[in-house]
PDB file of N, CA and C in Angstrom:
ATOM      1  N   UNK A   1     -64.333  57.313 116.967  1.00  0.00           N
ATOM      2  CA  UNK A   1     -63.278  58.238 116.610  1.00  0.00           C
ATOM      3  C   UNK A   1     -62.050  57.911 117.459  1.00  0.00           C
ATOM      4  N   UNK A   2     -60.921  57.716 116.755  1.00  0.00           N
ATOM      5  CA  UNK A   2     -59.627  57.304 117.425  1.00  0.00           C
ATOM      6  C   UNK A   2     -59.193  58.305 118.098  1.00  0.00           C
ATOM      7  N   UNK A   3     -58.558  58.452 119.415  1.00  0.00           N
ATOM      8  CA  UNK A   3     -57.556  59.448 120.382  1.00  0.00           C
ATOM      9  C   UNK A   3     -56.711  60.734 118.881  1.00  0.00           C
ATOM     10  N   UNK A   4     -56.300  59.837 118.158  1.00  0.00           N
ATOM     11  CA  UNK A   4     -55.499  60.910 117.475  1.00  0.00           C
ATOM     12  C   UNK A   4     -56.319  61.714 116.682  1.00  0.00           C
ATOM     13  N   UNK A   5     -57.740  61.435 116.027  1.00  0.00           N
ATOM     14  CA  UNK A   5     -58.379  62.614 115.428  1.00  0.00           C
ATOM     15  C   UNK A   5     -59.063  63.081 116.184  1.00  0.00           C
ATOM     16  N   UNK A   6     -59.425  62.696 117.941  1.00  0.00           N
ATOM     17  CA  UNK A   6     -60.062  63.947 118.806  1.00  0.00           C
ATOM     18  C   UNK A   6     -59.091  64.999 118.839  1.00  0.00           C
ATOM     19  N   UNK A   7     -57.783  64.460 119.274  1.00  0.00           N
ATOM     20  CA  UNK A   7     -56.405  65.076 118.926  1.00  0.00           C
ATOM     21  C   UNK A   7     -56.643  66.537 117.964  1.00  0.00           C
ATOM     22  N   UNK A   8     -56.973  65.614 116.863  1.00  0.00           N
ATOM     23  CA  UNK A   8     -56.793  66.917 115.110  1.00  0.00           C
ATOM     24  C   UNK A   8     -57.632  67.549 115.835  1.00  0.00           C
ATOM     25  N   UNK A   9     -58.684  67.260 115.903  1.00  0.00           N
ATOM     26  CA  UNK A   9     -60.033  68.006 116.191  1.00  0.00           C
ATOM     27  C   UNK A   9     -59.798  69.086 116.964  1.00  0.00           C
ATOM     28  N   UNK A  10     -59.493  68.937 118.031  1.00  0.00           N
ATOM     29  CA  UNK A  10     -59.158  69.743 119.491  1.00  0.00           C
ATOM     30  C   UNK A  10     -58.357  70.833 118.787  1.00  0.00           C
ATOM     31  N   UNK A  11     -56.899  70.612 118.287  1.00  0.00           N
ATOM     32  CA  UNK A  11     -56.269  71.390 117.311  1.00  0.00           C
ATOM     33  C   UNK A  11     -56.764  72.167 116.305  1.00  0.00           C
ATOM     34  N   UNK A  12     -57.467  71.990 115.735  1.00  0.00           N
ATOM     35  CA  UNK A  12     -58.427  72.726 114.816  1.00  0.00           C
ATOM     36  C   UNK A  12     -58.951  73.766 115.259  1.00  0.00           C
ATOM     37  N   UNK A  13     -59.945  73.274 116.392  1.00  0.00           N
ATOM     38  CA  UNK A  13     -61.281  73.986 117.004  1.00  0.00           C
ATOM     39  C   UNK A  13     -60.372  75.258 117.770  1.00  0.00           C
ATOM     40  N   UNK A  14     -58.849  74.904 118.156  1.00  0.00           N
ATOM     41  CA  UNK A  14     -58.256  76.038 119.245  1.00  0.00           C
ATOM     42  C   UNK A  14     -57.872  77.072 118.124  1.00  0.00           C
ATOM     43  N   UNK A  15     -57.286  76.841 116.975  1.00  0.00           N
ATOM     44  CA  UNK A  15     -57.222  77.454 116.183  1.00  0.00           C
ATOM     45  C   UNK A  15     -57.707  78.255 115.381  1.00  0.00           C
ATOM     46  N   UNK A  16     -59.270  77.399 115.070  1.00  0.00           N
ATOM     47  CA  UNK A  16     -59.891  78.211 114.871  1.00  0.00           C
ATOM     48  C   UNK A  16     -60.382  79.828 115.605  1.00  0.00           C
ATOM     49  N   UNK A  17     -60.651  79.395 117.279  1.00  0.00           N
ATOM     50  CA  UNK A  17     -60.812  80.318 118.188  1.00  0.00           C
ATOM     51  C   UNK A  17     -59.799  81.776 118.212  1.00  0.00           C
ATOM     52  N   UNK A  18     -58.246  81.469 117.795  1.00  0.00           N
ATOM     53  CA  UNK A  18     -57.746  82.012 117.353  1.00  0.00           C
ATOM     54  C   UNK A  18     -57.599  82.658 116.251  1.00  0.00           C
ATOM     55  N   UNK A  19     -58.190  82.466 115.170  1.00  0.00           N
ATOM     56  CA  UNK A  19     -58.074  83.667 114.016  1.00  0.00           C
ATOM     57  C   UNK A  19     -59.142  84.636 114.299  1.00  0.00           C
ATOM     58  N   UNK A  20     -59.682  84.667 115.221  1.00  0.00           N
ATOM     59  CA  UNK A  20     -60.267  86.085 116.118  1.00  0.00           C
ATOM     60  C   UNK A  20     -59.405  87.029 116.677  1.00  0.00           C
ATOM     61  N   UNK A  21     -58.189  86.576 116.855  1.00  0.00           N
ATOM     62  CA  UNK A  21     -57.394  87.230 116.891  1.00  0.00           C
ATOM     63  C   UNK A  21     -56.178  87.225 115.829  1.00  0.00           C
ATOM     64  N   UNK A  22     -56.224  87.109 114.790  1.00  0.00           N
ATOM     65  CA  UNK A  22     -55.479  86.935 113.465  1.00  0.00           C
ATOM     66  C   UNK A  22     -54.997  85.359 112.815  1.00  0.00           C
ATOM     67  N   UNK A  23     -53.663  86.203 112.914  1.00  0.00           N
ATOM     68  CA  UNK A  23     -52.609  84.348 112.450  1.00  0.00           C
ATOM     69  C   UNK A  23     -52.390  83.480 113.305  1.00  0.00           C
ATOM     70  N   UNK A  24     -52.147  82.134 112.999  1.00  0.00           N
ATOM     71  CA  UNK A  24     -51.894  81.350 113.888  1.00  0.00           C
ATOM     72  C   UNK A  24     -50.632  80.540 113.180  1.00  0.00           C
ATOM     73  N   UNK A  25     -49.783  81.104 113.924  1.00  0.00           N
ATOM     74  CA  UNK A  25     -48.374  80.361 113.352  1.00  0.00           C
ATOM     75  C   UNK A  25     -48.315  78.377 113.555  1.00  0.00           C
ATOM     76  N   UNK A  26     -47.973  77.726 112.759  1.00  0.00           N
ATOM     77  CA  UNK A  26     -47.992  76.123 113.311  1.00  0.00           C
ATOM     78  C   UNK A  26     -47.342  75.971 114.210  1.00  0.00           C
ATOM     79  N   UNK A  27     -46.137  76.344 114.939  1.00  0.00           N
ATOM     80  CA  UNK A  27     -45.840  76.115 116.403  1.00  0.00           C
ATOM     81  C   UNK A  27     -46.723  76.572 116.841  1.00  0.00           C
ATOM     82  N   UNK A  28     -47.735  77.025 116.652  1.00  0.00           N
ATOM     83  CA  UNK A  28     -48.695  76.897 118.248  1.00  0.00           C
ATOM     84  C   UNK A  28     -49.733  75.614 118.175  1.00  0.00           C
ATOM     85  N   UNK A  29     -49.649  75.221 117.057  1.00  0.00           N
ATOM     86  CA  UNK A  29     -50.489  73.770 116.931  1.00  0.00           C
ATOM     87  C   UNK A  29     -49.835  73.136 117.846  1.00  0.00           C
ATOM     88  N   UNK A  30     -48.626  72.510 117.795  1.00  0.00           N
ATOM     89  CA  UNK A  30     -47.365  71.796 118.757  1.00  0.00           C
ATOM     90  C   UNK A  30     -47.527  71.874 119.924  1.00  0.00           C
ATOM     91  N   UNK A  31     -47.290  73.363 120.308  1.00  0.00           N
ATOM     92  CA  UNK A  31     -47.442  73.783 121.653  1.00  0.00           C
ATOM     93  C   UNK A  31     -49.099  73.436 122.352  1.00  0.00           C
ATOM     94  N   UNK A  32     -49.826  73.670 121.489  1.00  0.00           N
ATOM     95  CA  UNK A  32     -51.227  73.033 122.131  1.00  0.00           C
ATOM     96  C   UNK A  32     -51.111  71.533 122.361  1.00  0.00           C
ATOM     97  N   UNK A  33     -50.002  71.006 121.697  1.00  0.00           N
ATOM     98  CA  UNK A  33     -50.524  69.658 122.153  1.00  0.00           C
ATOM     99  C   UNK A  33     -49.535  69.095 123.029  1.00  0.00           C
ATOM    100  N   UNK A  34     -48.439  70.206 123.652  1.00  0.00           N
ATOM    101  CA  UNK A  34     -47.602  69.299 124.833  1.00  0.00           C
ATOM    102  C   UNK A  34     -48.266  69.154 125.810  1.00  0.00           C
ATOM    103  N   UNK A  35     -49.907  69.511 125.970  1.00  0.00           N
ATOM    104  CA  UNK A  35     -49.917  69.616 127.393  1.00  0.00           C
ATOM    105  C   UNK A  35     -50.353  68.267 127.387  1.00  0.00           C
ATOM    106  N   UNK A  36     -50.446  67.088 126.187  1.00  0.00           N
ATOM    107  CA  UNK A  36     -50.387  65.868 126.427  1.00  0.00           C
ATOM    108  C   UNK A  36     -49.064  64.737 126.178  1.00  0.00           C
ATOM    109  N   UNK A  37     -48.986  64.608 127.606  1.00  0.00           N
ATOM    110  CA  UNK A  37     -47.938  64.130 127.990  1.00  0.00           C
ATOM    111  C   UNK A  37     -47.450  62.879 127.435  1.00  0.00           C
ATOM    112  N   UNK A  38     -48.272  62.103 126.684  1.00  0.00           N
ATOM    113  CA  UNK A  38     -48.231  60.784 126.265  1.00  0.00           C
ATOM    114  C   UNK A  38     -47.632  60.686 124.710  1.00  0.00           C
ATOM    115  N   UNK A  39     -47.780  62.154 123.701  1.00  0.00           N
ATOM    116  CA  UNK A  39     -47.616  62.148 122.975  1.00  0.00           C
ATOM    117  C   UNK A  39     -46.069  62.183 122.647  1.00  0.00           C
ATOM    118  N   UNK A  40     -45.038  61.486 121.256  1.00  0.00           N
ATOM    119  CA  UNK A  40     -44.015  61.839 121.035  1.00  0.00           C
ATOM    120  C   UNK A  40     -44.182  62.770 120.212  1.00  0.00           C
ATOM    121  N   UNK A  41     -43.206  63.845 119.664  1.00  0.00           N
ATOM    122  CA  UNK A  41     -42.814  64.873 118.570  1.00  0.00           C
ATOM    123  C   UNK A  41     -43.440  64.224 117.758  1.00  0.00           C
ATOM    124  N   UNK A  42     -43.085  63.205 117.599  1.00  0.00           N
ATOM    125  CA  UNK A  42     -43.410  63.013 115.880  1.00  0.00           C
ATOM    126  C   UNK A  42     -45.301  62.648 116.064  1.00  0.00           C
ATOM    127  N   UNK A  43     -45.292  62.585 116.674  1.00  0.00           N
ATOM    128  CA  UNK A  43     -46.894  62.129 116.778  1.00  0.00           C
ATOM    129  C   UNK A  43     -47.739  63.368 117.030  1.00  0.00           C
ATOM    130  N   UNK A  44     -46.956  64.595 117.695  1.00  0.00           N
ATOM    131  CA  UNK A  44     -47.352  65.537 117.915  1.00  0.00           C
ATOM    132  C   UNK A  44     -47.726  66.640 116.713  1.00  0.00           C
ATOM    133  N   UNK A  45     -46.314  66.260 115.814  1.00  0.00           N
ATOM    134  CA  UNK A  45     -46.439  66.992 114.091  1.00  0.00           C
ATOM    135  C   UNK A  45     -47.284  66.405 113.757  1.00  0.00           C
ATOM    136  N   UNK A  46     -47.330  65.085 113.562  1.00  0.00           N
ATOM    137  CA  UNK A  46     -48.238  64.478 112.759  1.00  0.00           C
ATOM    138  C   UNK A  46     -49.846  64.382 112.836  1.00  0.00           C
ATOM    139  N   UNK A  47     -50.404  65.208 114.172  1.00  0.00           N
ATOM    140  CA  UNK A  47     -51.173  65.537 114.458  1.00  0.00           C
ATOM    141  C   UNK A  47     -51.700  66.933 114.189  1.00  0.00           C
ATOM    142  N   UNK A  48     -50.889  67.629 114.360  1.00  0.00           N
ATOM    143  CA  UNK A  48     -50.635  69.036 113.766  1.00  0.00           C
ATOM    144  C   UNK A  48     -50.699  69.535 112.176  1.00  0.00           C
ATOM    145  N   UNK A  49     -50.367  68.395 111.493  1.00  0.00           N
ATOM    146  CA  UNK A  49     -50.334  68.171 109.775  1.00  0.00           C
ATOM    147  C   UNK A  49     -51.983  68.235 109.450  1.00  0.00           C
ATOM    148  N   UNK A  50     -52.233  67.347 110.065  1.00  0.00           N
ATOM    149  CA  UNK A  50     -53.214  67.269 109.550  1.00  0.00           C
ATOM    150  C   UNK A  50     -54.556  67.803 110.124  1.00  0.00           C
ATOM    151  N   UNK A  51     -54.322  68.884 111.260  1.00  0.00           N
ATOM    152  CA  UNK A  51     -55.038  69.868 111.917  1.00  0.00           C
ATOM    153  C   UNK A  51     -55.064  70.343 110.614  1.00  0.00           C
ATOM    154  N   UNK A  52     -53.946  71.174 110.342  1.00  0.00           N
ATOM    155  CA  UNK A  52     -53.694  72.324 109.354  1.00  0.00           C
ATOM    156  C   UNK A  52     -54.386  71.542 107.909  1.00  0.00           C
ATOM    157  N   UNK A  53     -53.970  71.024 107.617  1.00  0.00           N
ATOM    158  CA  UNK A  53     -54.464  70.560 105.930  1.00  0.00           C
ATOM    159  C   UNK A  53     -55.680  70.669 106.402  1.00  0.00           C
ATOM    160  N   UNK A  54     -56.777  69.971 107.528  1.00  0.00           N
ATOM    161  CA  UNK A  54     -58.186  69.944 107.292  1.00  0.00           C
ATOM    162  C   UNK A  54     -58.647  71.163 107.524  1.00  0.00           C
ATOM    163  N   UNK A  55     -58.076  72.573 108.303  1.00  0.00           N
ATOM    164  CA  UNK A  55     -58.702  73.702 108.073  1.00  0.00           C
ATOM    165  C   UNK A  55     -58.439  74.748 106.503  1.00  0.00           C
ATOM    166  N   UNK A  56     -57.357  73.953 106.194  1.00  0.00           N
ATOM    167  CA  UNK A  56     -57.148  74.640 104.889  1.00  0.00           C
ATOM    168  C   UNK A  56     -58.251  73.878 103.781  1.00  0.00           C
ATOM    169  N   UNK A  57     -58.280  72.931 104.045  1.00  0.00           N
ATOM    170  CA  UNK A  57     -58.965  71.607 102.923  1.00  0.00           C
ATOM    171  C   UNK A  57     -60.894  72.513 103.424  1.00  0.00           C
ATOM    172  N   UNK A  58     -61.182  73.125 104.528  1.00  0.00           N
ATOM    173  CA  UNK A  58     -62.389  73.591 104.696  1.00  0.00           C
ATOM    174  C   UNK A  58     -62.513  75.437 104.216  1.00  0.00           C
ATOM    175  N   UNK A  59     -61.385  75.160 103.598  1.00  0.00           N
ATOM    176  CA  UNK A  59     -61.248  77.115 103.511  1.00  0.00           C
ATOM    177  C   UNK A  59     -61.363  77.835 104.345  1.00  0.00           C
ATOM    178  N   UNK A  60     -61.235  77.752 105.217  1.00  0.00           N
ATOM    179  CA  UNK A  60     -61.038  78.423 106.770  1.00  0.00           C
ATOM    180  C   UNK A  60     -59.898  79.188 107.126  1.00  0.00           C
ATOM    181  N   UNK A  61     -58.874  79.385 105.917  1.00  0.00           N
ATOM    182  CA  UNK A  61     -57.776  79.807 106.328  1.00  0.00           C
ATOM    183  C   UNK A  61     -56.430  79.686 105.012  1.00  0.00           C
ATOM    184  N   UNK A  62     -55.161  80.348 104.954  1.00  0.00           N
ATOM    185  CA  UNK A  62     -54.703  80.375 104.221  1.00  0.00           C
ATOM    186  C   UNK A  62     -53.217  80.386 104.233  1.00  0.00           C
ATOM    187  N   UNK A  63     -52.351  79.666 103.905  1.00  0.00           N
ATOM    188  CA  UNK A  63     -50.855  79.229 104.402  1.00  0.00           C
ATOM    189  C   UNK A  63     -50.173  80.195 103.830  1.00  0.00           C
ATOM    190  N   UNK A  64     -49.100  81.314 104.696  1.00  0.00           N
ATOM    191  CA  UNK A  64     -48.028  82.294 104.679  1.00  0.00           C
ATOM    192  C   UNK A  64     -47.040  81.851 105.111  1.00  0.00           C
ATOM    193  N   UNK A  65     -46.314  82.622 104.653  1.00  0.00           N
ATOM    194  CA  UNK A  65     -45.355  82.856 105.219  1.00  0.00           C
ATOM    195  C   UNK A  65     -45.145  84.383 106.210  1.00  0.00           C
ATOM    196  N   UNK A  66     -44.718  84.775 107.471  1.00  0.00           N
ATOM    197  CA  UNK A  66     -44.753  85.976 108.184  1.00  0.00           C
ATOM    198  C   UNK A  66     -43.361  85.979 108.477  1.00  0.00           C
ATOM    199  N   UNK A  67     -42.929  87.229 109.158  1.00  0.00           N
ATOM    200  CA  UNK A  67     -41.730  87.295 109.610  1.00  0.00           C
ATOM    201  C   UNK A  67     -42.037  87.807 111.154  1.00  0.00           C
ATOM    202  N   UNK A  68     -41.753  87.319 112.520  1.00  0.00           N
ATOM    203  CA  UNK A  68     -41.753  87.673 113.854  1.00  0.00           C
ATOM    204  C   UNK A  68     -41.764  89.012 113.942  1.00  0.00           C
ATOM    205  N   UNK A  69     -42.820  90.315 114.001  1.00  0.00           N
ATOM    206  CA  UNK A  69     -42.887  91.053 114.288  1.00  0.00           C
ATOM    207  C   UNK A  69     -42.748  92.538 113.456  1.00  0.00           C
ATOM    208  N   UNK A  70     -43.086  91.812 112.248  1.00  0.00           N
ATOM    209  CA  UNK A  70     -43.015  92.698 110.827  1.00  0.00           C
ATOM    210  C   UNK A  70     -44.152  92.514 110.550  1.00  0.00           C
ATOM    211  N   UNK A  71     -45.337  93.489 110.535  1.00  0.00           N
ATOM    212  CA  UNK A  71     -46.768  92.940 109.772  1.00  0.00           C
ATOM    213  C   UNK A  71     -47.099  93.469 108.946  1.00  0.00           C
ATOM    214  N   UNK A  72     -46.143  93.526 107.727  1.00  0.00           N
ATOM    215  CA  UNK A  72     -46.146  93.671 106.638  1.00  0.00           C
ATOM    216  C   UNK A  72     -45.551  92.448 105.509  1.00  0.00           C
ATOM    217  N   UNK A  73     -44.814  91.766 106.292  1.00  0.00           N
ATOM    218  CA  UNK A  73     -44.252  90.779 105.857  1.00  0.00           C
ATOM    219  C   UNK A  73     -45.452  89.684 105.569  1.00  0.00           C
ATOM    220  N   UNK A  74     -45.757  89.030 104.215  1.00  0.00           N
ATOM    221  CA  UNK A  74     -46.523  88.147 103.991  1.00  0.00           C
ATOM    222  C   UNK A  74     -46.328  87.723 102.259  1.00  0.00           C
ATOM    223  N   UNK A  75     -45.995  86.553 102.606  1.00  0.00           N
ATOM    224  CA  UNK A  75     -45.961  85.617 101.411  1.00  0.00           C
ATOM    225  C   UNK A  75     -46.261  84.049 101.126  1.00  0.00           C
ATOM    226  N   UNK A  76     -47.008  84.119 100.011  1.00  0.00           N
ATOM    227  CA  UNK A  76     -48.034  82.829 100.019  1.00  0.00           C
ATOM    228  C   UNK A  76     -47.051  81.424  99.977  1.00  0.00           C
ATOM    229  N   UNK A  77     -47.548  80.934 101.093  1.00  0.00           N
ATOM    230  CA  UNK A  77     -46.961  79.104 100.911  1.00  0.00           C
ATOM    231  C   UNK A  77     -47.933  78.208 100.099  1.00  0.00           C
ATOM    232  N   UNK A  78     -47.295  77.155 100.578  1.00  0.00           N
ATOM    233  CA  UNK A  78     -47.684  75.390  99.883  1.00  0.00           C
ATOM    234  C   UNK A  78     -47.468  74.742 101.249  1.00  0.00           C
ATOM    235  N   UNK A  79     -48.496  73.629 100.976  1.00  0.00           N
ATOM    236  CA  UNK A  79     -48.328  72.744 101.643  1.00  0.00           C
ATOM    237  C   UNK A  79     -46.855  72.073 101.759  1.00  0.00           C
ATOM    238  N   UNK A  80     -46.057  71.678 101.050  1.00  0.00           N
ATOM    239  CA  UNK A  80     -44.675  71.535 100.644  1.00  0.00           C
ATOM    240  C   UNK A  80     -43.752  71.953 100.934  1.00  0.00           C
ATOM    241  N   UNK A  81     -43.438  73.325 101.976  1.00  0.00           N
ATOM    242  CA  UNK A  81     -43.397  73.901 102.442  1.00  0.00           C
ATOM    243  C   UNK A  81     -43.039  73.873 104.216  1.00  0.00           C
ATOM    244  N   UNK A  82     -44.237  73.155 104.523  1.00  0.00           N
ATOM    245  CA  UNK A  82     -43.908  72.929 105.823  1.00  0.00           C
ATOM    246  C   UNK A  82     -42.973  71.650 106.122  1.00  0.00           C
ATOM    247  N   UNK A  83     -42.160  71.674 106.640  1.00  0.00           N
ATOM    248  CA  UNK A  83     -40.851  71.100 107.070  1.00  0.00           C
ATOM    249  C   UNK A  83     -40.983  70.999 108.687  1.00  0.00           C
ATOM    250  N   UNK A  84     -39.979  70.013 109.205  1.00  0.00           N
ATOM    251  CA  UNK A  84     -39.869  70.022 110.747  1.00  0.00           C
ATOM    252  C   UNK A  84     -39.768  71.291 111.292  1.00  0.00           C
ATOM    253  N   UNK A  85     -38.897  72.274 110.547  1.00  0.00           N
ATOM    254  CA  UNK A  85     -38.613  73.447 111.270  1.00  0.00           C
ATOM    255  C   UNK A  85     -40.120  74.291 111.399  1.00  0.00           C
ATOM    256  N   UNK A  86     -41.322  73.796 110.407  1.00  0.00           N
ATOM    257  CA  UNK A  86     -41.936  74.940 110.886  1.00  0.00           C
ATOM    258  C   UNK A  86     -43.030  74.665 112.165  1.00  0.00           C
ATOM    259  N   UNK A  87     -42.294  73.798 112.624  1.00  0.00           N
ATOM    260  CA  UNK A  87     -43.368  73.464 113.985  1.00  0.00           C
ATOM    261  C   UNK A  87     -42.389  74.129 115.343  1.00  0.00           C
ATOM    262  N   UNK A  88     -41.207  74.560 114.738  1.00  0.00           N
ATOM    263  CA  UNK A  88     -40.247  75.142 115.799  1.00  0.00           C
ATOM    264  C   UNK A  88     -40.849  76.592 116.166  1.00  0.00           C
ATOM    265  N   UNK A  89     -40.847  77.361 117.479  1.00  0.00           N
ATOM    266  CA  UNK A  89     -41.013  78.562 117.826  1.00  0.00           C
ATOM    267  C   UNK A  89     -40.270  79.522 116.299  1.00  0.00           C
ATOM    268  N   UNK A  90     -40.683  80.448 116.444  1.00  0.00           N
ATOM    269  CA  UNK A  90     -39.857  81.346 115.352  1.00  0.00           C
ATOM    270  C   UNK A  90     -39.225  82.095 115.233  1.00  0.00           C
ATOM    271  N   UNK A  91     -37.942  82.495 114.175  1.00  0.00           N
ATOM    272  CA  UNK A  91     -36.820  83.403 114.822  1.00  0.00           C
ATOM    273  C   UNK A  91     -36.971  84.199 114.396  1.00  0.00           C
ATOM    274  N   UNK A  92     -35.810  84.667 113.918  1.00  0.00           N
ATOM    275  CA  UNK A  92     -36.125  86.533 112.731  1.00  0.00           C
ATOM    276  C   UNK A  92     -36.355  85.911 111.597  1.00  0.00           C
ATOM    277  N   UNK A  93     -36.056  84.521 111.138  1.00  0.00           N
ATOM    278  CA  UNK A  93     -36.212  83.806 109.499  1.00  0.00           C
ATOM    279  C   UNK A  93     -38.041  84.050 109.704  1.00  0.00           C
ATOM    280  N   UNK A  94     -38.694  83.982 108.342  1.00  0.00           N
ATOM    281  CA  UNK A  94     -39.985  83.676 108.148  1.00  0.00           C
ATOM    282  C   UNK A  94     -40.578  82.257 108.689  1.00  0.00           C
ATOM    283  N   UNK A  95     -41.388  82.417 109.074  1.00  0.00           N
ATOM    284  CA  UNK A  95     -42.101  81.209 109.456  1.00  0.00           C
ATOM    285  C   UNK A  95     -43.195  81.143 108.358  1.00  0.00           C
ATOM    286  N   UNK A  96     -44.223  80.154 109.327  1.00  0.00           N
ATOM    287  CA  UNK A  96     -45.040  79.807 108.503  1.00  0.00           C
ATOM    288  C   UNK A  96     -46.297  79.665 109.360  1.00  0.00           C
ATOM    289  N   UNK A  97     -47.556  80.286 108.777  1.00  0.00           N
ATOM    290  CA  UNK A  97     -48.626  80.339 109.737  1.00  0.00           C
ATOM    291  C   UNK A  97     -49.984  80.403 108.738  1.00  0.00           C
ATOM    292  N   UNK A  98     -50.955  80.193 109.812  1.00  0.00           N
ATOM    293  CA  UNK A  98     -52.587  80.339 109.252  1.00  0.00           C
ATOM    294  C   UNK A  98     -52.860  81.604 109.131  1.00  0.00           C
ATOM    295  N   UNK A  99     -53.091  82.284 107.647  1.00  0.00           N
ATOM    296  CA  UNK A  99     -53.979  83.249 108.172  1.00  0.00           C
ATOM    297  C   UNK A  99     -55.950  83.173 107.831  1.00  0.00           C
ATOM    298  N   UNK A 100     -56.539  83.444 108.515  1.00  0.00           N
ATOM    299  CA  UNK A 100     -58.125  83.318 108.515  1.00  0.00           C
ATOM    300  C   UNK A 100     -58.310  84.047 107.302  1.00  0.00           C
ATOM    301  N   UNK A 101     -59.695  83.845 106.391  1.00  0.00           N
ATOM    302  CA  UNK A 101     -60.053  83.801 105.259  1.00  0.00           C
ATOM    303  C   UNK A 101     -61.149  83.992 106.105  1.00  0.00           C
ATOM    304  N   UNK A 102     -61.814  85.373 105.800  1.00  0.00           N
ATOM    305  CA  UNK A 102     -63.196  86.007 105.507  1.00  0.00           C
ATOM    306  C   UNK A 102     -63.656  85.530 107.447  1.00  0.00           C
ATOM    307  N   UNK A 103     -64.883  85.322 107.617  1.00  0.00           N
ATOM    308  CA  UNK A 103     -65.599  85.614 109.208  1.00  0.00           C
ATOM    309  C   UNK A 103     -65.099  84.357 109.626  1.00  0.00           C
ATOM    310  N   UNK A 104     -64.783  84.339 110.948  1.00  0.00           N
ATOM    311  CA  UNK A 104     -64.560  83.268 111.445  1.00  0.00           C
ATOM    312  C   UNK A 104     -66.013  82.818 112.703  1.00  0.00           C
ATOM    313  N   UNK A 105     -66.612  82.062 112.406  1.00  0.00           N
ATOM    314  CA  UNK A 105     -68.024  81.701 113.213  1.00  0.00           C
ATOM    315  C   UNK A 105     -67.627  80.973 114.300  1.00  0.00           C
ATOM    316  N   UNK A 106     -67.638  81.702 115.768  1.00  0.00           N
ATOM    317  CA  UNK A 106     -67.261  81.187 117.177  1.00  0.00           C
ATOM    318  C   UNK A 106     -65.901  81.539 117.328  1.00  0.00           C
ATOM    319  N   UNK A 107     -65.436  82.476 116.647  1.00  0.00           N
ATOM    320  CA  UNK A 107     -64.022  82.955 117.173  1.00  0.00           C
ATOM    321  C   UNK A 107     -64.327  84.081 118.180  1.00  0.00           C
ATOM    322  N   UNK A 108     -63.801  84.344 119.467  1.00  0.00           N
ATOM    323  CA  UNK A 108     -64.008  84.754 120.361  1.00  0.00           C
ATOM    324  C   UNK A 108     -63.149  86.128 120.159  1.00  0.00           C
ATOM    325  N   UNK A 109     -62.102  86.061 120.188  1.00  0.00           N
ATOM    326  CA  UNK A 109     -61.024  87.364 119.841  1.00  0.00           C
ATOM    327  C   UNK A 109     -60.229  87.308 120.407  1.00  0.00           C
ATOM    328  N   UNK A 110     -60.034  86.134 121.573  1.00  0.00           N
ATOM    329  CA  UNK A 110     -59.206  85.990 122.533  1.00  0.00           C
ATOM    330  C   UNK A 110     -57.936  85.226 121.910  1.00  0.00           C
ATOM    331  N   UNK A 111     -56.474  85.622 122.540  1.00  0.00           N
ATOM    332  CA  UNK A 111     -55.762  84.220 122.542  1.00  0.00           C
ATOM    333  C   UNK A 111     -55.102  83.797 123.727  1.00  0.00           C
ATOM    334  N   UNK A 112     -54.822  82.856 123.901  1.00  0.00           N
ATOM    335  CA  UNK A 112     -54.611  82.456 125.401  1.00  0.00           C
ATOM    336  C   UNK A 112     -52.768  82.493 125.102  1.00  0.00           C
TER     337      UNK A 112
END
C-alpha cells in the first residue's frame, strides 16, 4: 500500500470516528492532514477527494450542503460540487460536509 492511500485511509477512519458526533465538514479532512508536513495542498485535496468519494462509494455517509451554525440548514450535493473552496474553513456561505447515514460502528462520540 502506497504512503498516499495509508494517507486516504487514516482520513477516512478519523472521519469516520467523527460522525459520532454528527457532520464532518471537508475542511476537516485538510486540516487532518497538515499535521503532515511533507505534503503540498494539492496533494493534500487530492487525498482528501478521495477519502470522501470512498466513504460515500461505502454508504457511510451523505454529501450536504450546511450553513456555519444554522442546523437547520441542509441541502443535498454532488460530487461536482466540491471545488477548491470546499476544502477552505467555512464562512457564513454554505459549505459542504459529510453527513453519517444510519449507525456508525466504532464511532466513539468524540471530536477532537
Amino acid at each position: 500500500m502506497s504512503r498516499h492511500d495509508e494517507l486516504r485511509d487514516h482520513v477516512a477512519r478519523e472521519a469516520r470516528d467523527l460522525f459520532g458526533a454528527g457532520d464532518v465538514g471537508l475542511y476537516e479532512f485538510v486540516d487532518e492532514l497538515r499535521q503532515f508536513d511533507r505534503l503540498t495542498d494539492g496533494e493534500r485535496t487530492a487525498i482528501a477527494r478521495e477519502a470522501v468519494v470512498s466513504l460515500l462509494e461505502e454508504g457511510a455517509c451523505r454529501l450536504v450542503w450546511k450553513v456555519w451554525a444554522d442546523t437547520h440548514y441542509e441541502e443535498p450535493a454532488h460530487l461536482a460540487d466540491i471545488t477548491d473552496v470546499a476544502w477552505q474553513v467555512p464562512t457564513e456561505k454554505p459549505y459542504l460536509a459529510l453527513e453519517p447515514v444510519g449507525e456508525q460502528p466504532g464511532a466513539n462520540g468524540m471530536r477532537s
